[in-house]
Protein backbone atom coordinates (compact mmCIF):
# COMPACT_ATOMS: atom_id res chain seq x y z
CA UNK A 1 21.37 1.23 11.49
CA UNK A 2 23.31 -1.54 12.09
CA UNK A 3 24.43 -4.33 10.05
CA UNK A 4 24.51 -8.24 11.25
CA UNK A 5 25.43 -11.24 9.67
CA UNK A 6 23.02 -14.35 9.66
CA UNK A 7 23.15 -18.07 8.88
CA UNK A 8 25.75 -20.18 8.24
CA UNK A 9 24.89 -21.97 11.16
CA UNK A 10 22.10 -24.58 11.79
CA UNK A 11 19.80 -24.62 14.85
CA UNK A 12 21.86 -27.30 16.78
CA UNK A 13 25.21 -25.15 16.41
CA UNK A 14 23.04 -21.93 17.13
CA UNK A 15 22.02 -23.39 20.07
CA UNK A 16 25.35 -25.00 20.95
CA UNK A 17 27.21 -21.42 20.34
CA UNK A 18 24.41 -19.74 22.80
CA UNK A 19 25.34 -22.43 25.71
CA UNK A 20 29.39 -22.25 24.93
CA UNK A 21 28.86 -18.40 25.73
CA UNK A 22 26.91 -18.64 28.62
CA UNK A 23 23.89 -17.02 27.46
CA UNK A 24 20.82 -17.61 29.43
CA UNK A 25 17.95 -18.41 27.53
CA UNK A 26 14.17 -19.79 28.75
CA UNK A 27 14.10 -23.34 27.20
CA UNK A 28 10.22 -22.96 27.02
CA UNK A 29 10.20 -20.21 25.14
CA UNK A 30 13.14 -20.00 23.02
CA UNK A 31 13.64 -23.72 22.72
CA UNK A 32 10.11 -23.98 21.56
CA UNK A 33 10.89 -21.00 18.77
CA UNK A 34 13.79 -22.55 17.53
CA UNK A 35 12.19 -26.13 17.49
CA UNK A 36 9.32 -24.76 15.37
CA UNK A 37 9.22 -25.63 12.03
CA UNK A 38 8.85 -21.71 10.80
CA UNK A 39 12.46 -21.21 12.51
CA UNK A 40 14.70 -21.55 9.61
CA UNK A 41 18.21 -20.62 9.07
CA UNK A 42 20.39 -20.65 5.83
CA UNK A 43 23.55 -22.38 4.97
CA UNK A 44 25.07 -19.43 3.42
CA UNK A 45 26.16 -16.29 5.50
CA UNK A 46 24.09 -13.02 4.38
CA UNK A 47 24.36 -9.23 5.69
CA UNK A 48 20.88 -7.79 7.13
CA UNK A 49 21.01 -4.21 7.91
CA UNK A 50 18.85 -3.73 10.71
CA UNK A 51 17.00 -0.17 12.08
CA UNK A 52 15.95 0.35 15.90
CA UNK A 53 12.82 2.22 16.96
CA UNK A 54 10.73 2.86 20.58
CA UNK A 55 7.78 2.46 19.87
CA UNK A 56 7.30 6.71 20.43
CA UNK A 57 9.38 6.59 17.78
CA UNK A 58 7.15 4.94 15.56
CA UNK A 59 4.46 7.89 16.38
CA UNK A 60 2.61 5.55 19.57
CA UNK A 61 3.54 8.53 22.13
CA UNK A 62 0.95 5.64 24.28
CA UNK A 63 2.00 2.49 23.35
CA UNK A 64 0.17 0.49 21.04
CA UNK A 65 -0.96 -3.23 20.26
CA UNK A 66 1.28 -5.71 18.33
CA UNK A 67 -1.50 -5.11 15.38
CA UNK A 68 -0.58 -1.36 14.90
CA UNK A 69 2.82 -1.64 15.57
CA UNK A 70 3.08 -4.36 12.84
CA UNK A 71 0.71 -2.42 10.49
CA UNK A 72 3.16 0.66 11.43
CA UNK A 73 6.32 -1.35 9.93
CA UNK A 74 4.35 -1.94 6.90
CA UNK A 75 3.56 1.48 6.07
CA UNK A 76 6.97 2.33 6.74
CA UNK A 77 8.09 -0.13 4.06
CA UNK A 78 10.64 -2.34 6.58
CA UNK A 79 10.35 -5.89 6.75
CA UNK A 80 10.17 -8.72 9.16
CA UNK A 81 13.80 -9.79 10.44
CA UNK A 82 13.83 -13.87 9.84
CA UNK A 83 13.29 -15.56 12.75
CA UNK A 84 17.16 -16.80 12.82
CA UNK A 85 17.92 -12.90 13.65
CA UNK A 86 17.62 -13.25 17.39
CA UNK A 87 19.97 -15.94 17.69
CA UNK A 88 22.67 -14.27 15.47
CA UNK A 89 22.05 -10.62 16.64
CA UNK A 90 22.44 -12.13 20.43
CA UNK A 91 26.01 -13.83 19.62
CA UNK A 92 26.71 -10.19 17.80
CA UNK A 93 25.75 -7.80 20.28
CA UNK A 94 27.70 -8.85 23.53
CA UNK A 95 28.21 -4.72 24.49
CA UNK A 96 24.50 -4.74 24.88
CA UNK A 97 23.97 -1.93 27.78
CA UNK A 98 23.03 -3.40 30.85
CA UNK A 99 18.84 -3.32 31.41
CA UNK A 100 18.61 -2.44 27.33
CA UNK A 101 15.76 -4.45 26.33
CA UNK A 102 15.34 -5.54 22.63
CA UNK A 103 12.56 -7.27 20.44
CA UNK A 104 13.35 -8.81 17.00
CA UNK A 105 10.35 -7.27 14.55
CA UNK A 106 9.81 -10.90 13.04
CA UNK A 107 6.64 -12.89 12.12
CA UNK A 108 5.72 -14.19 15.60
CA UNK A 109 6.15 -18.13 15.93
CA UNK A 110 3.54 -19.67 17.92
CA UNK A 111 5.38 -21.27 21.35
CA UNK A 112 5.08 -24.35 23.37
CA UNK A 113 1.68 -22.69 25.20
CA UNK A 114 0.10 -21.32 22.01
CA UNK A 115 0.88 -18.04 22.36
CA UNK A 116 2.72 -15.65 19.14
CA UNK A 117 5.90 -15.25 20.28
CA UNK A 118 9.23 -12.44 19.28
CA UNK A 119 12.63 -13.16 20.16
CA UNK A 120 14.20 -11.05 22.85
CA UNK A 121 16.96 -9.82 23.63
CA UNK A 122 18.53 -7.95 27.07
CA UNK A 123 21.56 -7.84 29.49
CA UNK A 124 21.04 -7.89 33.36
CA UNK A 125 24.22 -7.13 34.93
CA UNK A 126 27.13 -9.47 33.52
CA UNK A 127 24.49 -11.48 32.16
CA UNK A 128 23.30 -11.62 28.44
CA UNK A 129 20.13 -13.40 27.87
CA UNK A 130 18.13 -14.48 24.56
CA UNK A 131 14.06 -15.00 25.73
CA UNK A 132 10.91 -14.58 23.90
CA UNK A 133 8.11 -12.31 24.38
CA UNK A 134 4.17 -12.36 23.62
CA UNK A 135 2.97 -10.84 20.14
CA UNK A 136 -0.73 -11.94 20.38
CA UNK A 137 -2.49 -8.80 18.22
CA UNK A 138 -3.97 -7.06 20.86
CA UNK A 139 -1.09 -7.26 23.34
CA UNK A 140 0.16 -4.15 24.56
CA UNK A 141 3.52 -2.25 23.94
CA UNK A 142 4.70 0.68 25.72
CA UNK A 143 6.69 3.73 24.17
CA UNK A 144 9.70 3.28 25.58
CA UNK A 145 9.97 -0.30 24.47
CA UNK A 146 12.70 -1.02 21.76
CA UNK A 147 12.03 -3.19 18.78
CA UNK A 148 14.56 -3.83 15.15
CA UNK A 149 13.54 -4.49 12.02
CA UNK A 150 15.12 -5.14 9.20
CA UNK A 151 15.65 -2.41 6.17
CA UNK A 152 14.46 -3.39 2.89
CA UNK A 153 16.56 -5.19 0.40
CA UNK A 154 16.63 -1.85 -1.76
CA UNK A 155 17.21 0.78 0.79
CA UNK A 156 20.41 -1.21 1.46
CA UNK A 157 21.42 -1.19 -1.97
CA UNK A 158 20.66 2.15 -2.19
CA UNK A 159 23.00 3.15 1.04
């Protein structure tokens, strides 16, 4: 588990917080998710507790499509991290280990070429970056890949 803090912040001082720290980011990608109107944020700061899985971990010992892994987090009761998670969780998490790759469990966003898209997060070398990867439903994810979501409202309480 681990617990972020989101919003506060609107999309131009995200954005303007990513550059100041040197964060790469793909303007096609993540531009185009943060430009979208279903990329909100919220004036008011709010803790999210957020739980990490593989995808072995969530019982796909093969991988699986973005379909079952989504139907997976259902059954599992955890919910969709807002889209404004990425963003926030990448200014958080600047030990990220180097090669770690991270998706944000959120309600894809559709991008600049029409494809679903899931925030990203990963370190190469010195480098922390913030991109975007595909979610159509049938593409594939392999077990080793690493995805958050966020813990329901009343599993947090009840922590």
């Amino acid at each position: 588990r681990t617990q972020i803090e989101i919003g506060g912040k609107d999309k131009i001082q995200l954005a303007a917080e990513l550059q100041a720290r040197e964060i790469e980011f793909t303007p096609w990608w993540v531009k185009a998710l943060m430009d979208n109107a279903e990329f909100t944020t919220t004036p008011d700061v709010q803790p999210i507790t957020l739980v990490r899985f593989t995808i072995a971990d969530l019982g796909f010992p093969n991988g699986c499509t973005t379909t079952q892994l989504f139907a997976r987090r259902k059954e599992m009761g955890l919910e969709f991290c807002p889209a404004a998670t990425g963003p926030h969780y990448r200014l958080q998490y600047l030990d990220q280990p180097d090669g770690e790759y991270l998706s944000i469990g959120m309600k894809p966003i559709t991008g600049s070429d029409g494809n679903p898209l899931v925030f990203d997060l990963n370190r190469n070398g010195d480098q922390l970056k913030l991109h975007a990867c595909r979610a159509n439903p049938d593409d594939p994810w392999r077990p080793g890949n690493e995805i958050a979501f966020r813990l329901s409202k009343v599993e947090t309480l009840a922590a």
